[in-house]
PDB file of N, CA and C in Angstrom:
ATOM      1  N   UNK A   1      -0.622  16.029  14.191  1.00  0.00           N
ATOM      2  CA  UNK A   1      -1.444  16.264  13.024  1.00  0.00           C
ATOM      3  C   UNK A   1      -1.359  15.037  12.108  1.00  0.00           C
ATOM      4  N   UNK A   2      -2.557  14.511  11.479  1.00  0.00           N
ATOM      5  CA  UNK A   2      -2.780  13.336  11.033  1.00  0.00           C
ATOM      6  C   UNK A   2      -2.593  14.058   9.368  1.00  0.00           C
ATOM      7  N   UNK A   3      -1.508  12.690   8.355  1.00  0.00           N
ATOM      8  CA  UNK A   3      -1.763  13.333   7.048  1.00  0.00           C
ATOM      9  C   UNK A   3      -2.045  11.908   6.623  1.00  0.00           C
ATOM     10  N   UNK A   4      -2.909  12.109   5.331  1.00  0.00           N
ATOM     11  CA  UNK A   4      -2.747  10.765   4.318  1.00  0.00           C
ATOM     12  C   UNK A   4      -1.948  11.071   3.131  1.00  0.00           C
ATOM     13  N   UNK A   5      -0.729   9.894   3.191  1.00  0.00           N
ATOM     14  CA  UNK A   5      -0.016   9.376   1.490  1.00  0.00           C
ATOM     15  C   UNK A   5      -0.441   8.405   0.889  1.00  0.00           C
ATOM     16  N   UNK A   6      -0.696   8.871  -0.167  1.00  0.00           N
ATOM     17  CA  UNK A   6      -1.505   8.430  -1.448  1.00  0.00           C
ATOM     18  C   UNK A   6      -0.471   7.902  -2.783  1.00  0.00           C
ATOM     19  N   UNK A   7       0.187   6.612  -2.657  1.00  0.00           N
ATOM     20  CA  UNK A   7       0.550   5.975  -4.050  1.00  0.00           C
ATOM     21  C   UNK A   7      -0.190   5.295  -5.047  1.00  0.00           C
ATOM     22  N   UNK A   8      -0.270   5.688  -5.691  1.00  0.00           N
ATOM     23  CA  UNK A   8      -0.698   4.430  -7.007  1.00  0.00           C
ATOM     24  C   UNK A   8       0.116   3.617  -7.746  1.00  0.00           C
ATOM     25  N   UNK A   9      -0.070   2.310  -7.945  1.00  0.00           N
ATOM     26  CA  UNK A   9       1.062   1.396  -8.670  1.00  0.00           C
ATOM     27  C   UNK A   9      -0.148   1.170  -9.567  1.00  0.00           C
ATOM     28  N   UNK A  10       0.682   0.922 -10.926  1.00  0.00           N
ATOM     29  CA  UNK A  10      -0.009   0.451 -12.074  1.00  0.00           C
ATOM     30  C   UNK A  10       0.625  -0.617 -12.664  1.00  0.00           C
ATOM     31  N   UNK A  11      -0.162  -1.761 -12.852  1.00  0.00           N
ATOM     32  CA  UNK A  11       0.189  -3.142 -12.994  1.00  0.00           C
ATOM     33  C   UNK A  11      -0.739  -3.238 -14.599  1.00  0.00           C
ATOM     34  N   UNK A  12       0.311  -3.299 -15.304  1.00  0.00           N
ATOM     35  CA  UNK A  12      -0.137  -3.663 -16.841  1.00  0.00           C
ATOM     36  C   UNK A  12       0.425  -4.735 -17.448  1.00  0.00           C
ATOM     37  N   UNK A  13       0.227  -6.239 -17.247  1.00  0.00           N
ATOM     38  CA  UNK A  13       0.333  -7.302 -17.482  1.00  0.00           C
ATOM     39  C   UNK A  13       0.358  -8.380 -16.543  1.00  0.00           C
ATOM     40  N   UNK A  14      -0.102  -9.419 -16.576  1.00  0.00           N
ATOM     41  CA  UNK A  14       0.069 -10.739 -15.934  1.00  0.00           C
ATOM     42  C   UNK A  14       1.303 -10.821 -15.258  1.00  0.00           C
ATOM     43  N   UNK A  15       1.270 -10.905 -13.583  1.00  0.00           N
ATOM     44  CA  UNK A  15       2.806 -11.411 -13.060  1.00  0.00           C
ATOM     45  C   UNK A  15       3.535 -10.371 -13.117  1.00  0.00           C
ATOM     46  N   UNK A  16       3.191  -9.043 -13.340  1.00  0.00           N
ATOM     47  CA  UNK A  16       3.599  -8.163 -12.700  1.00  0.00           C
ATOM     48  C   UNK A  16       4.564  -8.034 -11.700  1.00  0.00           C
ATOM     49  N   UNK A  17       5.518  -7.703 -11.291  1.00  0.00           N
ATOM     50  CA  UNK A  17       5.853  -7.342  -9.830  1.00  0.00           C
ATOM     51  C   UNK A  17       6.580  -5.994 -10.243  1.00  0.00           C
ATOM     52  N   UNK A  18       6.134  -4.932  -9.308  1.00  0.00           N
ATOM     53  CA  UNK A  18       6.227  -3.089  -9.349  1.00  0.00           C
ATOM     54  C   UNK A  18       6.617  -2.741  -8.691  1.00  0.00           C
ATOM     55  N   UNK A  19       8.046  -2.637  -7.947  1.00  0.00           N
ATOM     56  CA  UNK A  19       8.845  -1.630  -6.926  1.00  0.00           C
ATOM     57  C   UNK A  19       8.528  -0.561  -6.730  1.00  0.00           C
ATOM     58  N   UNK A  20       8.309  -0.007  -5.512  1.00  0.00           N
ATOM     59  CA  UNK A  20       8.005   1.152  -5.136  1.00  0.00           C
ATOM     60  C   UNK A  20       8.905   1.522  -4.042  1.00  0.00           C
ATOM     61  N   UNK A  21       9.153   2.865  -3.982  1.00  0.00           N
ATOM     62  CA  UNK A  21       9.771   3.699  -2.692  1.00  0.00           C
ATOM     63  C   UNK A  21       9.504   4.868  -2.519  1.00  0.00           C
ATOM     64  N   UNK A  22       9.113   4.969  -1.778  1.00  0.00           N
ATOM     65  CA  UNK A  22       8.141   6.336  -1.370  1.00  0.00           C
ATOM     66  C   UNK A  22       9.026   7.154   0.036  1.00  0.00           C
ATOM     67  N   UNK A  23       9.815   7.864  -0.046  1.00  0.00           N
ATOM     68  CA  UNK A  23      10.175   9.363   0.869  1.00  0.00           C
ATOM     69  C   UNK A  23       9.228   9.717   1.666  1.00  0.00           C
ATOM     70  N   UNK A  24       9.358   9.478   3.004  1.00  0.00           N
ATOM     71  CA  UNK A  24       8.639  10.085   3.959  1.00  0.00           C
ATOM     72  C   UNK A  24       8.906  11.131   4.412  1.00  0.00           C
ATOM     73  N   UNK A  25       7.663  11.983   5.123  1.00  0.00           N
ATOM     74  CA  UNK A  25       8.112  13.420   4.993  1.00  0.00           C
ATOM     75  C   UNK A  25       8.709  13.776   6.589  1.00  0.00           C
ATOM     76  N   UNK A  26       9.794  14.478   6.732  1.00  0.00           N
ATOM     77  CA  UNK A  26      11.092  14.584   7.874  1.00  0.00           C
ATOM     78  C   UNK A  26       9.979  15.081   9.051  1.00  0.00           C
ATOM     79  N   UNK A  27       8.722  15.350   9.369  1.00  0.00           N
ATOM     80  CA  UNK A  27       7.793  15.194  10.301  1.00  0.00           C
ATOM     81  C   UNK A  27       7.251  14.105  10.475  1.00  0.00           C
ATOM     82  N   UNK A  28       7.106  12.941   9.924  1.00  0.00           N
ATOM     83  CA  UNK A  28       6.696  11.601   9.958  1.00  0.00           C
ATOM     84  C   UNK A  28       6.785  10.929  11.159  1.00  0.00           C
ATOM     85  N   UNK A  29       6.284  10.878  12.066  1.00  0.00           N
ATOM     86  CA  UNK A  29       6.858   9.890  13.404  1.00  0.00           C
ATOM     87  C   UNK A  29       6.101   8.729  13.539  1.00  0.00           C
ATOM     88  N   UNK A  30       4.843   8.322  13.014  1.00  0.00           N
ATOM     89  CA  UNK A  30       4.438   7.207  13.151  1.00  0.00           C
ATOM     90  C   UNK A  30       3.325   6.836  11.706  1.00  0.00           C
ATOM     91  N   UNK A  31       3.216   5.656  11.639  1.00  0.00           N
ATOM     92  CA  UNK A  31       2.371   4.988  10.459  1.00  0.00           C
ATOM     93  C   UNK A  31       1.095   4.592  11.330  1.00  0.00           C
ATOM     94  N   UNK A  32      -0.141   5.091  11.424  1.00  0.00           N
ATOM     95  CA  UNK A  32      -0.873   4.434  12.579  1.00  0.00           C
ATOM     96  C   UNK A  32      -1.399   3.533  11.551  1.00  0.00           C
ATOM     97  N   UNK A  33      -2.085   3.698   9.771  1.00  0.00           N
ATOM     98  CA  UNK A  33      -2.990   2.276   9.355  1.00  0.00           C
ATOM     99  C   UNK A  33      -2.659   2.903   8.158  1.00  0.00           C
ATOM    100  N   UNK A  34      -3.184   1.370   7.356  1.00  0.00           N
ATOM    101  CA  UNK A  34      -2.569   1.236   5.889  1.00  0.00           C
ATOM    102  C   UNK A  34      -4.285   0.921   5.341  1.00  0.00           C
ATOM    103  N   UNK A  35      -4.373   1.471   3.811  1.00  0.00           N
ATOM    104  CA  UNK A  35      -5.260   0.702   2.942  1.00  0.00           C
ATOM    105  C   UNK A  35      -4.868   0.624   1.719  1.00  0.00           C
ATOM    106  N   UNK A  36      -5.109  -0.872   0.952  1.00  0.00           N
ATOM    107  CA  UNK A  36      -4.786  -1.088   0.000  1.00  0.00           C
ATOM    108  C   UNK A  36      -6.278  -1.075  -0.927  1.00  0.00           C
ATOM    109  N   UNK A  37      -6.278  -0.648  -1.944  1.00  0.00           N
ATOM    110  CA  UNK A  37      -7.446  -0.117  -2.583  1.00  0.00           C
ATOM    111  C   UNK A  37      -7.289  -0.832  -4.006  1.00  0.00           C
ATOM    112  N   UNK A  38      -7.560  -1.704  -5.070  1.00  0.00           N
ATOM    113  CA  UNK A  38      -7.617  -2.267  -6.322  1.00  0.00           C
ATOM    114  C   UNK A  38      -8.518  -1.075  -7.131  1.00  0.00           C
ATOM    115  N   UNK A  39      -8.094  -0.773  -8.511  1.00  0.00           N
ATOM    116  CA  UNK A  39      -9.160  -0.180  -9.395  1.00  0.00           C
ATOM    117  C   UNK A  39      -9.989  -1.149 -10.193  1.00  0.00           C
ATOM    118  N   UNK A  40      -9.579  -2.568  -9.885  1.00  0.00           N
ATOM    119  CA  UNK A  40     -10.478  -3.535 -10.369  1.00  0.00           C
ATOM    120  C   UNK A  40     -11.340  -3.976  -9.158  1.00  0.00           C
ATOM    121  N   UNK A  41     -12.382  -5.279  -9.182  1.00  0.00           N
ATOM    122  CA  UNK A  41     -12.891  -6.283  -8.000  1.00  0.00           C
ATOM    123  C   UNK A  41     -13.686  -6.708  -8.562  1.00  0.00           C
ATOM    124  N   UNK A  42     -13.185  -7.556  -9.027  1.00  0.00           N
ATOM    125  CA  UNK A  42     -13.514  -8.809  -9.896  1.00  0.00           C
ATOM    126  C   UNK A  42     -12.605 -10.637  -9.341  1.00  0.00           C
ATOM    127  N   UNK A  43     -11.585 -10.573  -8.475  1.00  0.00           N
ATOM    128  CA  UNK A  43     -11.264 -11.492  -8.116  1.00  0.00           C
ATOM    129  C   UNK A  43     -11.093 -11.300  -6.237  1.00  0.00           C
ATOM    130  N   UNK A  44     -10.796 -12.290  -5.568  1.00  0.00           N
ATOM    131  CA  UNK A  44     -10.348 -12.510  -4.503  1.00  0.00           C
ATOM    132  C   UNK A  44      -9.280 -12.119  -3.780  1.00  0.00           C
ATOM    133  N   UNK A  45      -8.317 -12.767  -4.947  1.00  0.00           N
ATOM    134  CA  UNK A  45      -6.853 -12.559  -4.638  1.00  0.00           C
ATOM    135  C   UNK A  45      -6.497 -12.001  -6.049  1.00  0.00           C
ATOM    136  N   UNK A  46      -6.420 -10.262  -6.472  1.00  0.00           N
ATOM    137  CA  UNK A  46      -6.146  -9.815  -7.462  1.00  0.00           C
ATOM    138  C   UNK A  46      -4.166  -9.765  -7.560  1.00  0.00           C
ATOM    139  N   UNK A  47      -3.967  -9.241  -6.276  1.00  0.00           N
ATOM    140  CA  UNK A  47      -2.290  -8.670  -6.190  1.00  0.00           C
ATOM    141  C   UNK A  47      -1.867  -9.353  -4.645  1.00  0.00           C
ATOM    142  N   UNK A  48      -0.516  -9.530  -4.685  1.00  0.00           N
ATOM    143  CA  UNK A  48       0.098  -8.860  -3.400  1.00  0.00           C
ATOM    144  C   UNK A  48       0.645  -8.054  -3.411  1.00  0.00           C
ATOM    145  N   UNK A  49       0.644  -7.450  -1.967  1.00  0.00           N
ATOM    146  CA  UNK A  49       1.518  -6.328  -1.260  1.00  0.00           C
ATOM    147  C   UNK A  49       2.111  -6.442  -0.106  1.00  0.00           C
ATOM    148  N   UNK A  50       3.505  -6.225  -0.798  1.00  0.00           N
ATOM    149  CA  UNK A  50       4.087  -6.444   0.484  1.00  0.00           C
ATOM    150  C   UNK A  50       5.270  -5.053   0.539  1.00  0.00           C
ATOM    151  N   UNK A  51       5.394  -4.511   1.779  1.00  0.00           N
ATOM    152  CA  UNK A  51       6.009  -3.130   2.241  1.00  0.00           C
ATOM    153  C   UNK A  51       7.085  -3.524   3.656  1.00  0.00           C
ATOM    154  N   UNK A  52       8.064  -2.581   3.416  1.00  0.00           N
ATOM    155  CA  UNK A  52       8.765  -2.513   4.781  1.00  0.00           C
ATOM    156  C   UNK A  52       8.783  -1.042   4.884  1.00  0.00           C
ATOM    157  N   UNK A  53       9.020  -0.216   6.217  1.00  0.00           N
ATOM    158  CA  UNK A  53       9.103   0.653   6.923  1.00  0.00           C
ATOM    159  C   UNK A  53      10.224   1.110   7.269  1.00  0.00           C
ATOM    160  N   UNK A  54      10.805   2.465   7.434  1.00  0.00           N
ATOM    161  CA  UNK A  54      12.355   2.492   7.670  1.00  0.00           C
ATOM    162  C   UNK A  54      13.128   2.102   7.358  1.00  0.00           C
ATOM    163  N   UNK A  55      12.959   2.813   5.513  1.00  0.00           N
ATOM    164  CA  UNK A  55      14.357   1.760   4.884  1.00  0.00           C
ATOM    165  C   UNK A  55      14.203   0.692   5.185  1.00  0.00           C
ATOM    166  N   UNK A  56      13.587  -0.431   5.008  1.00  0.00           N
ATOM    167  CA  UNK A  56      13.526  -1.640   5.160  1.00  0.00           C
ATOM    168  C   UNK A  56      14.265  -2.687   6.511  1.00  0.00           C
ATOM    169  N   UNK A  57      13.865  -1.380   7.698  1.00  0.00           N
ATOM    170  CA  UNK A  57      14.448  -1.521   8.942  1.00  0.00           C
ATOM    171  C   UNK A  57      13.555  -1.992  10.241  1.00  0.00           C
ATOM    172  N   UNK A  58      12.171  -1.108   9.468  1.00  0.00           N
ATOM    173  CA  UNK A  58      10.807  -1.786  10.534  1.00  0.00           C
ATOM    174  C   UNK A  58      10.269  -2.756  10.077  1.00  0.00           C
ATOM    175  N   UNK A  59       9.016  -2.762  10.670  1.00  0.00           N
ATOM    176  CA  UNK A  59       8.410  -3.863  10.142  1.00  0.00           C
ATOM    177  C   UNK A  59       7.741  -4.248   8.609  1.00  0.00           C
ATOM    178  N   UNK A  60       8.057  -5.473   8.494  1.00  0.00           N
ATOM    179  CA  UNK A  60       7.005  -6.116   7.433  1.00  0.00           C
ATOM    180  C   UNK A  60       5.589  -6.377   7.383  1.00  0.00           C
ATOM    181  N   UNK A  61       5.301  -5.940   5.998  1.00  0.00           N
ATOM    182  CA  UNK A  61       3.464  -6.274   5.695  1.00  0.00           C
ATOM    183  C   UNK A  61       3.518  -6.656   4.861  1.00  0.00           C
ATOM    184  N   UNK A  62       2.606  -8.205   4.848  1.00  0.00           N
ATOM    185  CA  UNK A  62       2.807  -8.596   3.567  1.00  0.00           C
ATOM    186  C   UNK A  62       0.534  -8.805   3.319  1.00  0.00           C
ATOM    187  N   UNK A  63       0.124  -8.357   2.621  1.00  0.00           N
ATOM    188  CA  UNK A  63      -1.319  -8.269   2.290  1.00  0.00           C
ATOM    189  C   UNK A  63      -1.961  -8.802   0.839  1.00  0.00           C
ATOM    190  N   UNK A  64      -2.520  -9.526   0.757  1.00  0.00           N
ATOM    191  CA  UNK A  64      -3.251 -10.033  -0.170  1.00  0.00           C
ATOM    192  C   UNK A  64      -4.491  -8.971  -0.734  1.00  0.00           C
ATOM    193  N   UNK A  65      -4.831  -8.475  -2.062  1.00  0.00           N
ATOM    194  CA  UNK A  65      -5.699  -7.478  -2.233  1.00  0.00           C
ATOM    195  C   UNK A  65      -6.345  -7.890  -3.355  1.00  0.00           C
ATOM    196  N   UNK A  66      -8.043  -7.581  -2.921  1.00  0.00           N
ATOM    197  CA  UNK A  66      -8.860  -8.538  -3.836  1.00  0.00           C
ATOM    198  C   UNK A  66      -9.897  -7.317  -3.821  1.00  0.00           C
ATOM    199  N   UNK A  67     -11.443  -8.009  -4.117  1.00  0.00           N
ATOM    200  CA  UNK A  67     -12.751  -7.308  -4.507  1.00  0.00           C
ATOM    201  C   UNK A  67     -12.644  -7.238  -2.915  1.00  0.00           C
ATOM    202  N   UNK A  68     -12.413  -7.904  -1.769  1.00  0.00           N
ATOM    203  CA  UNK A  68     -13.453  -7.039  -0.720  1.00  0.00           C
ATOM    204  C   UNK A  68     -12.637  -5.905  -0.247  1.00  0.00           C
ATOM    205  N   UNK A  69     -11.324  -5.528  -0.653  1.00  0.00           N
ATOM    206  CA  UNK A  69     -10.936  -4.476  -0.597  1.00  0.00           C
ATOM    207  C   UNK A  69     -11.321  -3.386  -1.519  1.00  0.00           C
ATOM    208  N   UNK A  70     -12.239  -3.289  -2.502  1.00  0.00           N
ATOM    209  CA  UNK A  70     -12.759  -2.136  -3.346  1.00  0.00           C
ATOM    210  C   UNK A  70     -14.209  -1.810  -2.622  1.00  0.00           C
ATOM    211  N   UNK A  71     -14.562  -1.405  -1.366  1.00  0.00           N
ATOM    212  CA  UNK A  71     -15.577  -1.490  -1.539  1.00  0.00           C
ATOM    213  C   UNK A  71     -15.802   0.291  -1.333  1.00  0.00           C
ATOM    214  N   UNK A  72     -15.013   1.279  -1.267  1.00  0.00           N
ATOM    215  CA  UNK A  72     -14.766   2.436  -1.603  1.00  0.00           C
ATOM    216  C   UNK A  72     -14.763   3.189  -0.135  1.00  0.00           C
ATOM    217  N   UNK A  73     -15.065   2.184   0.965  1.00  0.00           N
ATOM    218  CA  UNK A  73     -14.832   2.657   2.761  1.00  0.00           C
ATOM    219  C   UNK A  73     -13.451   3.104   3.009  1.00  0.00           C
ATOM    220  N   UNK A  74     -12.620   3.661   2.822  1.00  0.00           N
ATOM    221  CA  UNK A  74     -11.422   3.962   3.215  1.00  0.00           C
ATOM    222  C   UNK A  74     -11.086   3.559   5.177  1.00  0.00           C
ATOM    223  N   UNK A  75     -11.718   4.970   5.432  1.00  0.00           N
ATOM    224  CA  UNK A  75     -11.808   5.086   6.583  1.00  0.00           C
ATOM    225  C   UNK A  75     -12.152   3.748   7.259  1.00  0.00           C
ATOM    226  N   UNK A  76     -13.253   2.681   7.500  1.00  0.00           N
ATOM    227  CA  UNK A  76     -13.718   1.761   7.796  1.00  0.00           C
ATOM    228  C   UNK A  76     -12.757   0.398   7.830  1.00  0.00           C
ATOM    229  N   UNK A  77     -12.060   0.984   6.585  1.00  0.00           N
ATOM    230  CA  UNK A  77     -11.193  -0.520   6.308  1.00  0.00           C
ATOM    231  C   UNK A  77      -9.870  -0.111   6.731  1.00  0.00           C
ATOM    232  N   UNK A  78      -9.375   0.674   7.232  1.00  0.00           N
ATOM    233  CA  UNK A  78      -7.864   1.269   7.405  1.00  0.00           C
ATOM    234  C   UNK A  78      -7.571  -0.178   8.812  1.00  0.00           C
ATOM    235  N   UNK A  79      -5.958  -0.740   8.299  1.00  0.00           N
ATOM    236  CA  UNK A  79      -5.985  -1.688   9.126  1.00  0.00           C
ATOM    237  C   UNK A  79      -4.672  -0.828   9.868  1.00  0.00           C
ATOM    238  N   UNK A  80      -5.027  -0.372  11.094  1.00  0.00           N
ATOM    239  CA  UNK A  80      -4.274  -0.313  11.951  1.00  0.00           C
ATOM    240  C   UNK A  80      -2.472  -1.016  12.297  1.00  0.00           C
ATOM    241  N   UNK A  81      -1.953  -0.118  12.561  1.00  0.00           N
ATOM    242  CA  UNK A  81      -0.499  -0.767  12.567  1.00  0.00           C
ATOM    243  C   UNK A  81       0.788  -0.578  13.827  1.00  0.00           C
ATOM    244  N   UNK A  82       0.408   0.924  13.907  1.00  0.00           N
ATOM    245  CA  UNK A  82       0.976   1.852  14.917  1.00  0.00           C
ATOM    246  C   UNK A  82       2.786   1.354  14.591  1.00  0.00           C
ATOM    247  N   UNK A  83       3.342   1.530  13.826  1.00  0.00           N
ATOM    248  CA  UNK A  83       4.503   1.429  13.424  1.00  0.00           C
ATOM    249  C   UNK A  83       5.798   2.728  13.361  1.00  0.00           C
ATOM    250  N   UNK A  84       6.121   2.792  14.168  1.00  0.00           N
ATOM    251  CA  UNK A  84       7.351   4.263  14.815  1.00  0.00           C
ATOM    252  C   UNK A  84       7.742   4.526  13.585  1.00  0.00           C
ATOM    253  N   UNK A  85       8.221   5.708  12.842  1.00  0.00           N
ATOM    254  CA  UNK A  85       9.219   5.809  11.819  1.00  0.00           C
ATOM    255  C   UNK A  85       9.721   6.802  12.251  1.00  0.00           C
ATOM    256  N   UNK A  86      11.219   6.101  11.521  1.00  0.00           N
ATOM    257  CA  UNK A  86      12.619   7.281  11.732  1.00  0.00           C
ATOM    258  C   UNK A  86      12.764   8.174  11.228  1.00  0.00           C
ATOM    259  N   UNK A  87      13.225   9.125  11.370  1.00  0.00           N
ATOM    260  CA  UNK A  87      13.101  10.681  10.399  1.00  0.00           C
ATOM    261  C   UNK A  87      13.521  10.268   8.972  1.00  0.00           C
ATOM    262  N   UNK A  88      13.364  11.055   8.263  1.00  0.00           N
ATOM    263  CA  UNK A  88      13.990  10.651   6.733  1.00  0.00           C
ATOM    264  C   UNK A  88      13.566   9.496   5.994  1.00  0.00           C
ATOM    265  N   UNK A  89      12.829   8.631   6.283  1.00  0.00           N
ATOM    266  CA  UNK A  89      13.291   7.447   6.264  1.00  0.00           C
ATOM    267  C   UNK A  89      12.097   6.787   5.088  1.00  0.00           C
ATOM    268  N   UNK A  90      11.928   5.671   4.451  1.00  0.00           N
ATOM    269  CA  UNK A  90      11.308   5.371   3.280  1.00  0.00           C
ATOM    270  C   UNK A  90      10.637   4.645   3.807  1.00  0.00           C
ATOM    271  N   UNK A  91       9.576   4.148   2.605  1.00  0.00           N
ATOM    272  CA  UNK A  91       8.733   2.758   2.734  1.00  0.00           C
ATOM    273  C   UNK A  91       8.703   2.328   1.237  1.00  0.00           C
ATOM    274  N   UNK A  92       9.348   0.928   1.033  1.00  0.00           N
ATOM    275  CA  UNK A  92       9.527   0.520  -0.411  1.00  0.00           C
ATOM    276  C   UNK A  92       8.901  -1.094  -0.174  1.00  0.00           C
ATOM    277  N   UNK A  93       8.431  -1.215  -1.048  1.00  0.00           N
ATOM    278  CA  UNK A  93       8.197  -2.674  -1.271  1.00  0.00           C
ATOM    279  C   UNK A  93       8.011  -2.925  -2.440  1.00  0.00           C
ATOM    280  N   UNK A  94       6.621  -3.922  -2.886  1.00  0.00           N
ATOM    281  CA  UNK A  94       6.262  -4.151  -4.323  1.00  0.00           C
ATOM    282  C   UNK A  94       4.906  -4.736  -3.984  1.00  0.00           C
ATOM    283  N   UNK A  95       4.241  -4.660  -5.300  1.00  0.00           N
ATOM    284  CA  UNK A  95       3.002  -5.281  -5.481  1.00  0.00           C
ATOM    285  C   UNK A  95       2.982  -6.254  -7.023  1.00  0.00           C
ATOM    286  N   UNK A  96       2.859  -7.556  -6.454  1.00  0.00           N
ATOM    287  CA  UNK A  96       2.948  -8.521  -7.354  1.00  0.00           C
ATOM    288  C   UNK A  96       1.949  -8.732  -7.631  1.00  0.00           C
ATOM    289  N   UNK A  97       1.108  -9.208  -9.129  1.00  0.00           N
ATOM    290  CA  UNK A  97      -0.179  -9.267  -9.913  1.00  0.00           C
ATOM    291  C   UNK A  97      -0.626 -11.004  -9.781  1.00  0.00           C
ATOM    292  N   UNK A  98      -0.867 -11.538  -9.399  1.00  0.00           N
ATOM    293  CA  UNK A  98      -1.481 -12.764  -9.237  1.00  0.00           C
ATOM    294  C   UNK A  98      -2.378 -13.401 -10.558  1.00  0.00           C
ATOM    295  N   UNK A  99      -2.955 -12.356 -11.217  1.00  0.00           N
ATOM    296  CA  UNK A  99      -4.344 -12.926 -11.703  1.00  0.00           C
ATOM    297  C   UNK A  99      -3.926 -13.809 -12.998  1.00  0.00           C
ATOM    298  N   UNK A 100      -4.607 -14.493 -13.552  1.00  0.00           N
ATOM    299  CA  UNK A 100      -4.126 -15.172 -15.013  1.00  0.00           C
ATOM    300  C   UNK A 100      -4.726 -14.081 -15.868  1.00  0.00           C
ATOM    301  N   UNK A 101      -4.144 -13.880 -17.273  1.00  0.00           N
ATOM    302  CA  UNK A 101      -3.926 -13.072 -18.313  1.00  0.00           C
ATOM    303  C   UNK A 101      -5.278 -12.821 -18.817  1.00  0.00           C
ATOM    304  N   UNK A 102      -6.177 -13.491 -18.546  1.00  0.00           N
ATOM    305  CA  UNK A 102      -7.482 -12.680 -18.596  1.00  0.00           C
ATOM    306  C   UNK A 102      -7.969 -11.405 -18.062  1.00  0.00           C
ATOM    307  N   UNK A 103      -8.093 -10.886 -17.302  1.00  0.00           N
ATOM    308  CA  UNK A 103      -8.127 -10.100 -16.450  1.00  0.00           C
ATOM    309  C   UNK A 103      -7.964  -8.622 -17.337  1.00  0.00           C
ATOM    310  N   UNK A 104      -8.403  -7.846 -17.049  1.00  0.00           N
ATOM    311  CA  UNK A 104      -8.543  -6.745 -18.253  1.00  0.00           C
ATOM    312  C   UNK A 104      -7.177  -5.709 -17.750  1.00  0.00           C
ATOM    313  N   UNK A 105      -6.568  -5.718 -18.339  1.00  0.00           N
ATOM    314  CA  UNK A 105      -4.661  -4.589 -17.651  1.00  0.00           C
ATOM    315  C   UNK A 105      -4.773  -3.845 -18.647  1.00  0.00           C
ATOM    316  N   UNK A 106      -4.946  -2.668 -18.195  1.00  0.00           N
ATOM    317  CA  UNK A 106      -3.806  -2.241 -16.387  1.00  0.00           C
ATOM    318  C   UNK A 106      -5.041  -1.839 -15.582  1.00  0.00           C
ATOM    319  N   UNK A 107      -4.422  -1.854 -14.312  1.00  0.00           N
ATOM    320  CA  UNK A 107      -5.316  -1.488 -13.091  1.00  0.00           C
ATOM    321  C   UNK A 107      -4.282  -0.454 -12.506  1.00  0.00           C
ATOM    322  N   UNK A 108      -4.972  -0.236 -11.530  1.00  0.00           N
ATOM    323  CA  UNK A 108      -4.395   0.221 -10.401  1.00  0.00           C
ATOM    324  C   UNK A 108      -4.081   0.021  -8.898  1.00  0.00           C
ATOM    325  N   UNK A 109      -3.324  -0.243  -8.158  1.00  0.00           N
ATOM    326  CA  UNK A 109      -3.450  -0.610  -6.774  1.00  0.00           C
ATOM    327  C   UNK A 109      -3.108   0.669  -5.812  1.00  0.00           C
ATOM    328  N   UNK A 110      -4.027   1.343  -5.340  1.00  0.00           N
ATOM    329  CA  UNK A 110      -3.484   2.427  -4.747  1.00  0.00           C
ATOM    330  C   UNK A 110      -3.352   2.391  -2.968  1.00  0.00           C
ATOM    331  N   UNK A 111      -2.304   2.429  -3.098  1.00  0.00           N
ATOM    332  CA  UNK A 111      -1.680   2.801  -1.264  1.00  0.00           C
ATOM    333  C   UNK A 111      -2.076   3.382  -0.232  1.00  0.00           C
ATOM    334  N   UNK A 112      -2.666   3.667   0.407  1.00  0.00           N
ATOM    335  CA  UNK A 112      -2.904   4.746   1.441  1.00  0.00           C
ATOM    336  C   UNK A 112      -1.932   4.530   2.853  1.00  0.00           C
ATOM    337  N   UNK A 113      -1.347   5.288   3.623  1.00  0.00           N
ATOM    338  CA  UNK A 113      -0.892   5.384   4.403  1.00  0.00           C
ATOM    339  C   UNK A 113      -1.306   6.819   5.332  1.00  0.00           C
ATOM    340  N   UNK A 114      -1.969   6.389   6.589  1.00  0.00           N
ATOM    341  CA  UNK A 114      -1.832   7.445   8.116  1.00  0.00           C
ATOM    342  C   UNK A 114      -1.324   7.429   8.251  1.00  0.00           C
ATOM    343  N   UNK A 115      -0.758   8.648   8.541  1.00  0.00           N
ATOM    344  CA  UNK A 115       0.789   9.188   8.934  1.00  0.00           C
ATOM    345  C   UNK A 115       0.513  10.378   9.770  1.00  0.00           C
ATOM    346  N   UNK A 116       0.695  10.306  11.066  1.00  0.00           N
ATOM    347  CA  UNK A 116       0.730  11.433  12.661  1.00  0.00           C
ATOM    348  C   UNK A 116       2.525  11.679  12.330  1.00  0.00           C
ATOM    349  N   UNK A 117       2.246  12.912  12.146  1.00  0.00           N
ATOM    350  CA  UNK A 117       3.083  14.018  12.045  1.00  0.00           C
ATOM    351  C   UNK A 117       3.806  15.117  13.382  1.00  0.00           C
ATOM    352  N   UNK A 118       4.917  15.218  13.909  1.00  0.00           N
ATOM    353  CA  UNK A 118       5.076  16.146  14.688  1.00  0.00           C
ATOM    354  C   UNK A 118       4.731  17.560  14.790  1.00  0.00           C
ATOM    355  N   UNK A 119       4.791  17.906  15.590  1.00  0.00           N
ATOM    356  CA  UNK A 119       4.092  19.341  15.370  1.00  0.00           C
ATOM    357  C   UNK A 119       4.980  20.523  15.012  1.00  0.00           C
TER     358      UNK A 119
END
């Protein structure tokens, strides 16, 4: 059974950087695709994101997130990953703000994660 997790990070100032750790749920067995979603798109390179998997045991993603990621396709844009996860186990990273102090703050950068669930 396929679920989607849904974070939002909120970045309210220039140079930002926002820790996150997110609890996966003890049915979790695999990450099949990720989308990173901006509540702005107005630049190129608005944020990075970068995440590890399994307690910071699987793999690394590190993603650049701009306007052609707002274009409101979820489904379409989900970038595939197929990444195993261990029972219990987290996904923490951060999303760092790139833009110069113009830029109208706060936004939002919201997370999506597929997640195939055991039965």
């Amino acid at each position: 059974m396929k679920s989607i997790i849904e974070k939002q990070i909120a970045i309210a100032a220039s140079g930002d950087v926002v820790n996150f750790l997110e609890k996966l749920p003890p049915s979790a067995v695999l990450c099949e695709a990720i989308y990173f979603n901006p509540s702005v798109a107005n630049s190129q390179k608005l944020a990075n994101v970068s995440l590890t998997f399994n307690s910071g045991r699987g793999k690394t993603i590190n993603q650049m997130v701009g306007k052609n990621n707002n274009d409101g396709d979820r489904k379409k844009r989900m970038m595939k990953i197929n990444q195993p996860l261990e029972p219990n186990s987290f996904l923490k990273g951060y999303v760092e703000d790139l833009q110069a102090a113009s830029l109208t703050y706060p936004y939002n950068v919201t997370l999506y994660f597929e997640i195939i669930n055991s039965k």
